[in-house]
N, C-alpha and C. Protein backbone atom coordinates (compact mmCIF):
# COMPACT_ATOMS: atom_id res chain seq x y z
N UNK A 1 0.83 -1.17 0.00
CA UNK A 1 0.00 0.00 0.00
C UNK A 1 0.89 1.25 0.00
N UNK A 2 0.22 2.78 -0.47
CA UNK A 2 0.75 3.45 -0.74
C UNK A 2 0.50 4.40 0.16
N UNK A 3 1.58 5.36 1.06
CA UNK A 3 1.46 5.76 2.21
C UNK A 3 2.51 7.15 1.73
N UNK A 4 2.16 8.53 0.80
CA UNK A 4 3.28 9.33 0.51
C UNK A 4 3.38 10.16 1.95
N UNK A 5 4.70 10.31 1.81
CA UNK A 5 5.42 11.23 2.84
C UNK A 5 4.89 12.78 2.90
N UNK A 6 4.39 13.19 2.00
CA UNK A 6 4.07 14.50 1.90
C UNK A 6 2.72 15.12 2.35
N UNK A 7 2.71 13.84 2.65
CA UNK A 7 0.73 13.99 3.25
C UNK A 7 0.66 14.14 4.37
N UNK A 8 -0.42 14.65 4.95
CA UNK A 8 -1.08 14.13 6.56
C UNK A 8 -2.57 13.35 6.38
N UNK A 9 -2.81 12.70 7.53
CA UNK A 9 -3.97 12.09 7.05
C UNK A 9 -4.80 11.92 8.41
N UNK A 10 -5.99 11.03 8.64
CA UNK A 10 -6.98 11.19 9.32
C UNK A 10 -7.10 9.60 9.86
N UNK A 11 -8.24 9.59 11.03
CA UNK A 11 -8.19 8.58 11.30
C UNK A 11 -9.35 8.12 10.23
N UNK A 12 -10.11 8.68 10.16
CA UNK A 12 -11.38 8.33 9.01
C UNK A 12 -10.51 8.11 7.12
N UNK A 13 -9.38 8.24 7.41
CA UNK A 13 -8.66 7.41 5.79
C UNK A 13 -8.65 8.60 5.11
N UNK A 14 -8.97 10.22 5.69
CA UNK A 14 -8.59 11.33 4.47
C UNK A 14 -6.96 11.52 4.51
N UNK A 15 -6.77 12.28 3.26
CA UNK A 15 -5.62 12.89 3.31
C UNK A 15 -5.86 14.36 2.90
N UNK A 16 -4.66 15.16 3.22
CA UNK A 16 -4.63 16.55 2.92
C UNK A 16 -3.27 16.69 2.46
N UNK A 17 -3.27 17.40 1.37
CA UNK A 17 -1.92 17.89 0.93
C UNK A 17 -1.96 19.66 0.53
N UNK A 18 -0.91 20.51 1.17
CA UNK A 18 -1.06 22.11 1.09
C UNK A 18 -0.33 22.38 0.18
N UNK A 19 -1.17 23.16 -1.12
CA UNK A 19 -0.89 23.63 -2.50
C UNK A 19 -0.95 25.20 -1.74
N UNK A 20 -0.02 25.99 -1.46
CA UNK A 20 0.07 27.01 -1.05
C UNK A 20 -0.74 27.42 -0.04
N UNK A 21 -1.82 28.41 -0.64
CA UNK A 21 -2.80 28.57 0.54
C UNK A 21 -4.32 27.91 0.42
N UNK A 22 -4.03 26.78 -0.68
CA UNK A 22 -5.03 26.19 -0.19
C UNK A 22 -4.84 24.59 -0.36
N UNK A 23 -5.83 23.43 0.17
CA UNK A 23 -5.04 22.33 0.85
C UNK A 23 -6.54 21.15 -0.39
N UNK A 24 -5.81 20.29 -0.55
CA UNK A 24 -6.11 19.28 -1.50
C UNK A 24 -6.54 17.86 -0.89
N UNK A 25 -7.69 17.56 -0.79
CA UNK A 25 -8.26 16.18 0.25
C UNK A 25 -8.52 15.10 -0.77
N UNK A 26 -8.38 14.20 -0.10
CA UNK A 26 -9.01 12.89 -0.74
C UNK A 26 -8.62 12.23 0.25
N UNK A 27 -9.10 10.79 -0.65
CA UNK A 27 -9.14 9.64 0.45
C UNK A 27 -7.94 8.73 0.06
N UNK A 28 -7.50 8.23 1.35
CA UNK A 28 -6.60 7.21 1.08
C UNK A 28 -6.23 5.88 0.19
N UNK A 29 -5.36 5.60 -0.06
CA UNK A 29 -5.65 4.19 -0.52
C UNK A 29 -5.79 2.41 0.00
N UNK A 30 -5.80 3.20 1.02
CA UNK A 30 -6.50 1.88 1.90
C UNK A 30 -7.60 2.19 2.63
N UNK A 31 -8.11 3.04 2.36
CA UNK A 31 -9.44 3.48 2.08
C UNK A 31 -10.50 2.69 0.66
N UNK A 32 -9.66 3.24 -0.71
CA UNK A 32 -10.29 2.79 -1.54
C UNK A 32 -10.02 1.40 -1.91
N UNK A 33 -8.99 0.70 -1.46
CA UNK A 33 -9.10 -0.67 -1.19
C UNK A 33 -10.24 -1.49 -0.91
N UNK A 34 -10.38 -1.05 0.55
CA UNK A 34 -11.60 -1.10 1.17
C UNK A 34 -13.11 -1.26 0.85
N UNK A 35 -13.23 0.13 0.28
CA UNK A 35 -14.88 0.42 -0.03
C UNK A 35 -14.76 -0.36 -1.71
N UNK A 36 -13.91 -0.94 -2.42
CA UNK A 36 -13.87 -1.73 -3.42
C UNK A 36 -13.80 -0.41 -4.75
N UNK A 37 -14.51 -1.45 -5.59
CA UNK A 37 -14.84 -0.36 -7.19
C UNK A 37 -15.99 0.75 -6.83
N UNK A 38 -15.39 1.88 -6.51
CA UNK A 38 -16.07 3.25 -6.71
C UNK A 38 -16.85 3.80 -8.01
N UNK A 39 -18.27 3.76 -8.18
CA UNK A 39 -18.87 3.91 -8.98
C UNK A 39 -19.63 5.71 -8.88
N UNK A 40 -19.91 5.86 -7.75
CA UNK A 40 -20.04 7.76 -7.86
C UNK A 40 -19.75 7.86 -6.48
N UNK A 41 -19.55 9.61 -6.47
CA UNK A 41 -18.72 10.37 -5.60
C UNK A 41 -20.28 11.71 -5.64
N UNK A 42 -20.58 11.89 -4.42
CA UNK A 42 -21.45 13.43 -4.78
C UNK A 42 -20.95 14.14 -3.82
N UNK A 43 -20.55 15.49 -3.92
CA UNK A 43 -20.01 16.62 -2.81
C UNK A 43 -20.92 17.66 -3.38
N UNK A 44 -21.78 18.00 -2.66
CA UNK A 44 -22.76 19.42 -2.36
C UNK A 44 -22.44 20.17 -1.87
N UNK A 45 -21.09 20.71 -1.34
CA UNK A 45 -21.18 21.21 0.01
C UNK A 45 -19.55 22.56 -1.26
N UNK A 46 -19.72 22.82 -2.13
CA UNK A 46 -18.92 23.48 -2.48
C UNK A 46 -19.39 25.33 -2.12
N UNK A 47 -18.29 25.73 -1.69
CA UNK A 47 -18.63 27.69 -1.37
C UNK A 47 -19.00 27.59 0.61
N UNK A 48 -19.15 26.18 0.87
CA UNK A 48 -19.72 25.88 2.14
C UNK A 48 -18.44 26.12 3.11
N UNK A 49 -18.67 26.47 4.57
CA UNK A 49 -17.42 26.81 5.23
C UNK A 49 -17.80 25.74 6.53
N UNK A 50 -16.86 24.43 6.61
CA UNK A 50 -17.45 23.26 7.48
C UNK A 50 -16.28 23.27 8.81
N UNK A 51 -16.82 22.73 9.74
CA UNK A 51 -15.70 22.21 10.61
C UNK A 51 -14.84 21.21 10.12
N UNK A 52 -13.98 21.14 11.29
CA UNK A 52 -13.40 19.67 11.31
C UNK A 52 -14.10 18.57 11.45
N UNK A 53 -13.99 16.86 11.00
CA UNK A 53 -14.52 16.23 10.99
C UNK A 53 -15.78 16.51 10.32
N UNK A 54 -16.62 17.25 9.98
CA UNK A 54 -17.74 17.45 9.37
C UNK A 54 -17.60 16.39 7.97
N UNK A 55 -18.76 16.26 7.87
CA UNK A 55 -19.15 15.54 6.58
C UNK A 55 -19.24 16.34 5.21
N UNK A 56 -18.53 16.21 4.31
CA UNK A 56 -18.48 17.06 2.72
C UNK A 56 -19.09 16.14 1.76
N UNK A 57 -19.63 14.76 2.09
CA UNK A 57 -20.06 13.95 0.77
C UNK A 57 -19.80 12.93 1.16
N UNK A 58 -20.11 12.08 -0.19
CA UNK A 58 -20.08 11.00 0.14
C UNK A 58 -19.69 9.40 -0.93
N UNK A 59 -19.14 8.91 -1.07
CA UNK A 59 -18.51 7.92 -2.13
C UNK A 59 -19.48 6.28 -1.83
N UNK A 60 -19.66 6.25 -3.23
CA UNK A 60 -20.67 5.27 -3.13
C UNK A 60 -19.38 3.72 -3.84
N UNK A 61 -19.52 2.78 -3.09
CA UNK A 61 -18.83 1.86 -4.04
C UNK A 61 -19.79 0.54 -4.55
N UNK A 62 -19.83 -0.29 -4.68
CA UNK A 62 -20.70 -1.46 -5.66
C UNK A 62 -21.73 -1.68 -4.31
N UNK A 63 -20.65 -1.99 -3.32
CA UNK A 63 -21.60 -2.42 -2.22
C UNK A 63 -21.61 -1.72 -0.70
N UNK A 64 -21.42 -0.31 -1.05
CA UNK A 64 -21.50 0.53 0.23
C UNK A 64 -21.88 2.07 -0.29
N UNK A 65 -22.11 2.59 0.77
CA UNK A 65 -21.79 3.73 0.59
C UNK A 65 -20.43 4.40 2.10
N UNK A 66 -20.03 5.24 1.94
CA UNK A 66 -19.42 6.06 3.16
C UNK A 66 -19.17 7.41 2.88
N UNK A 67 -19.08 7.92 4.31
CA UNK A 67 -19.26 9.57 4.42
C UNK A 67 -17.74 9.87 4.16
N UNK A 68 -17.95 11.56 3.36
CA UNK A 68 -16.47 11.58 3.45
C UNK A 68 -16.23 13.01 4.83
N UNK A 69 -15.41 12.87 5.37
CA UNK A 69 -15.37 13.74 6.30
C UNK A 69 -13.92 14.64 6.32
N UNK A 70 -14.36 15.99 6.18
CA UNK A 70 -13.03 17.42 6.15
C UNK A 70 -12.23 17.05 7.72
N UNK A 71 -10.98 16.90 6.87
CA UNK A 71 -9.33 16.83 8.05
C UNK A 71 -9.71 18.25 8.76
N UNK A 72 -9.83 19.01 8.39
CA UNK A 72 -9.63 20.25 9.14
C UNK A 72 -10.61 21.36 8.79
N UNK A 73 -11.16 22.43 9.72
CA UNK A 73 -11.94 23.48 8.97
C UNK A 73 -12.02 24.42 8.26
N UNK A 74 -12.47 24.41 7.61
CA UNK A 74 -12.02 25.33 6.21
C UNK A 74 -13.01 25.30 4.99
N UNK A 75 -13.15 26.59 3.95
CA UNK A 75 -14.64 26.53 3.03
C UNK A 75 -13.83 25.53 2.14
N UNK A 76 -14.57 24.63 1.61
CA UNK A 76 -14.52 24.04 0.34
C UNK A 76 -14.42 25.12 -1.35
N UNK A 77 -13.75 25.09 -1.56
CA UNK A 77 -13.26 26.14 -2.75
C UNK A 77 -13.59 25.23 -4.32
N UNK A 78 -13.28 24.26 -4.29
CA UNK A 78 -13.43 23.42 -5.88
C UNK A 78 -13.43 21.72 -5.48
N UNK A 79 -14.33 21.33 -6.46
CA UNK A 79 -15.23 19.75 -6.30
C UNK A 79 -13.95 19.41 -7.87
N UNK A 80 -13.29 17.82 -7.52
CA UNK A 80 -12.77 17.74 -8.68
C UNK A 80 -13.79 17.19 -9.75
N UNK A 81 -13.82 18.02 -10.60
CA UNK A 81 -14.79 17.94 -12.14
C UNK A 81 -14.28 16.25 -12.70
N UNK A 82 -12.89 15.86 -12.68
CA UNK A 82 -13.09 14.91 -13.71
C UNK A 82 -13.86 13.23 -12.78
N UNK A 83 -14.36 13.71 -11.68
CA UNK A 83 -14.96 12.66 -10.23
C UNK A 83 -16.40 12.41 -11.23
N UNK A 84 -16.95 13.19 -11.59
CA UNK A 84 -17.98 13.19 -12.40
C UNK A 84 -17.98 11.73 -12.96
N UNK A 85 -17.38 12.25 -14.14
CA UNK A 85 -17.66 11.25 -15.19
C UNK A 85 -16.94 9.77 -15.17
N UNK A 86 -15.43 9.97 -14.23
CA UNK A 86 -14.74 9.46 -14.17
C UNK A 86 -14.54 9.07 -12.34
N UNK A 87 -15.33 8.32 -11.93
CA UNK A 87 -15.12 8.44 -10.32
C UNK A 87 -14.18 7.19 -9.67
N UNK A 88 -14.15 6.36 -10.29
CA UNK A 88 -12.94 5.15 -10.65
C UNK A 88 -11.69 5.87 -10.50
N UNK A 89 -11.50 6.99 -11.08
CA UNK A 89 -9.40 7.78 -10.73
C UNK A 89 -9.39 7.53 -9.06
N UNK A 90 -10.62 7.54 -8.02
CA UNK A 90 -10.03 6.96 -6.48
C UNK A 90 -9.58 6.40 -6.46
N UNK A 91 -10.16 5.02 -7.20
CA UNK A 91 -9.08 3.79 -6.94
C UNK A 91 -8.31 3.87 -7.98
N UNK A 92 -8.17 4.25 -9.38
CA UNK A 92 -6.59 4.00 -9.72
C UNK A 92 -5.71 4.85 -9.34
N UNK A 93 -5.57 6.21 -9.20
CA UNK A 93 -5.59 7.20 -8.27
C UNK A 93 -5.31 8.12 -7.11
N UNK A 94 -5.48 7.28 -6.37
CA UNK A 94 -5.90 8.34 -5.05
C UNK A 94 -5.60 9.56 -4.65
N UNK A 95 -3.94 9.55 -4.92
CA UNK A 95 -3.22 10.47 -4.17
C UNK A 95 -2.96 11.76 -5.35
N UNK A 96 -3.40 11.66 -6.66
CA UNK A 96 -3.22 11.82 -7.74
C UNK A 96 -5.13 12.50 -8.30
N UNK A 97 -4.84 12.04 -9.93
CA UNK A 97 -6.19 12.24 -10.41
C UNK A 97 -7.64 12.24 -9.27
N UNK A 98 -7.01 10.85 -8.79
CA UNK A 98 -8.65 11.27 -7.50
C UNK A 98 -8.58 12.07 -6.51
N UNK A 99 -8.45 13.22 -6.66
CA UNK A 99 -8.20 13.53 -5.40
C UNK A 99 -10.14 14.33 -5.20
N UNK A 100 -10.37 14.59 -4.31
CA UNK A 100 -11.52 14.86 -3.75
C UNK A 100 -12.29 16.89 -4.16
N UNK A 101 -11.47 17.07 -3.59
CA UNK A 101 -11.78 18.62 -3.07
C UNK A 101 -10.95 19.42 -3.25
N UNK A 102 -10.42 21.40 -3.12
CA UNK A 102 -9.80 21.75 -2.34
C UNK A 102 -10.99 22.42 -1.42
N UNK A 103 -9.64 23.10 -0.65
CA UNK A 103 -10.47 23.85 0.71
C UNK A 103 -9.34 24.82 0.69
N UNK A 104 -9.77 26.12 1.21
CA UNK A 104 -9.14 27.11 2.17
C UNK A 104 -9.29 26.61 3.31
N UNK A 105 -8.30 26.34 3.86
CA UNK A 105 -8.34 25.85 5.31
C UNK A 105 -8.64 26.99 6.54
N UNK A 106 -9.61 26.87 7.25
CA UNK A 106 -9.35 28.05 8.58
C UNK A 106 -8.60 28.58 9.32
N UNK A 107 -7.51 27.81 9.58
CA UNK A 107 -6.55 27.53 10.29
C UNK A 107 -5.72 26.72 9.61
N UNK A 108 -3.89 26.87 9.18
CA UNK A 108 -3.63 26.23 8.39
C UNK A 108 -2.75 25.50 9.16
N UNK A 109 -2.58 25.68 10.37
CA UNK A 109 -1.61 25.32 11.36
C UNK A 109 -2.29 24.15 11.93
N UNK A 110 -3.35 23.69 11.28
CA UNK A 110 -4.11 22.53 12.36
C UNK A 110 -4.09 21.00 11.61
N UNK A 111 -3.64 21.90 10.23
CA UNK A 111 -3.01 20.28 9.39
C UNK A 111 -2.16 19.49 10.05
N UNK A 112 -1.19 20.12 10.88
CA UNK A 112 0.57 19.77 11.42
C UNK A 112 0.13 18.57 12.74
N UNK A 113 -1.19 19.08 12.88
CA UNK A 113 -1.98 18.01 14.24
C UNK A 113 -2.18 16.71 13.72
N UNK A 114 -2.58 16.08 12.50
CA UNK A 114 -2.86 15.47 11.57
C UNK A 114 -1.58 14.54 11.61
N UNK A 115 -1.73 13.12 11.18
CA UNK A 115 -0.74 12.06 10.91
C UNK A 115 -0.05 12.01 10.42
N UNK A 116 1.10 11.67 10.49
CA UNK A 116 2.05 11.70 9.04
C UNK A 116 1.76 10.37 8.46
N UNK A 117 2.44 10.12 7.65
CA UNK A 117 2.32 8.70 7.05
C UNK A 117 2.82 7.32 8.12
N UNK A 118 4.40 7.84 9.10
CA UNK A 118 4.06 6.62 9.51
C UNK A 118 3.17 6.21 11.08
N UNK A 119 2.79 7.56 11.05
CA UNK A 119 1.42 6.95 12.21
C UNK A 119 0.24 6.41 11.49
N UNK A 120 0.01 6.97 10.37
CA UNK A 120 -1.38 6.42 9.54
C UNK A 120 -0.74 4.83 9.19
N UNK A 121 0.21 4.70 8.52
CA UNK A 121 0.60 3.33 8.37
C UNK A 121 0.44 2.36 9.35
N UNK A 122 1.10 2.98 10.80
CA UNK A 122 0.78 1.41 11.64
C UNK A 122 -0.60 1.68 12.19
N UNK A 123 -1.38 2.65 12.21
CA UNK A 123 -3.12 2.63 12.50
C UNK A 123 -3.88 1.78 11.30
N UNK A 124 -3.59 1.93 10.39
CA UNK A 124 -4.03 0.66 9.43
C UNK A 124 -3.15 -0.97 9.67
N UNK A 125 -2.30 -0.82 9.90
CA UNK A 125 -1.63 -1.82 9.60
C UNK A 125 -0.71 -2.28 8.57
């Protein structure tokens, strides 16, 4: 499994990565392991200004659905467009083409609270 160094991540399987001043989410890949072949992704919540942990959407796979929930608080700024048509880039993906969201974060100092890879690694296993 794939665990990049440049990330922080969540106990709920997000990741966040900071593109200047604003920060790039998705879900892990042992996350999308998990929830299997991802068939749609819906996020409503774009221009919206959420807490932490709050719920932004939600990823549907063959035989589940799950919530996706914001690392940190901050408005949601842009829904990735190619999730649409193409919601499968999670799993080939993750850290890459699938990525989820951005956000302006509220606080940008509250990412650094967040996991690095090798605490997320041995919390999965």
């Amino acid at each position: 499994m794939n665990f990049p160094e440049n990330l922080r991540y969540t106990k709920d399987h997000e990741w966040i990565r900071i593109e200047g001043d604003t920060a790039v989410i998705g879900i892990t890949d042992f996350a999308q392991q998990e929830l299997g072949d991802i068939v749609y992704i819906e996020i409503e919540t774009v221009g919206q200004s959420l807490e932490a942990e709050t719920v932004f959407g939600t990823v549907e796979a063959v035989k589940t659905v799950s919530d996706l929930y914001l690392p940190v608080a901050g408005t949601i700024s842009e829904v990735n467009p190619a999730l649409i048509a193409s919601p499968e880039l999670v799993n080939s993906d993750p850290y890459g083409q699938g990525w989820m969201v951005k956000i302006k974060p509220g606080n940008p100092a509250d990412i650094g609270q967040l996991m690095d890879a090798a605490s997320y690694q041995s919390t999965v296993g």
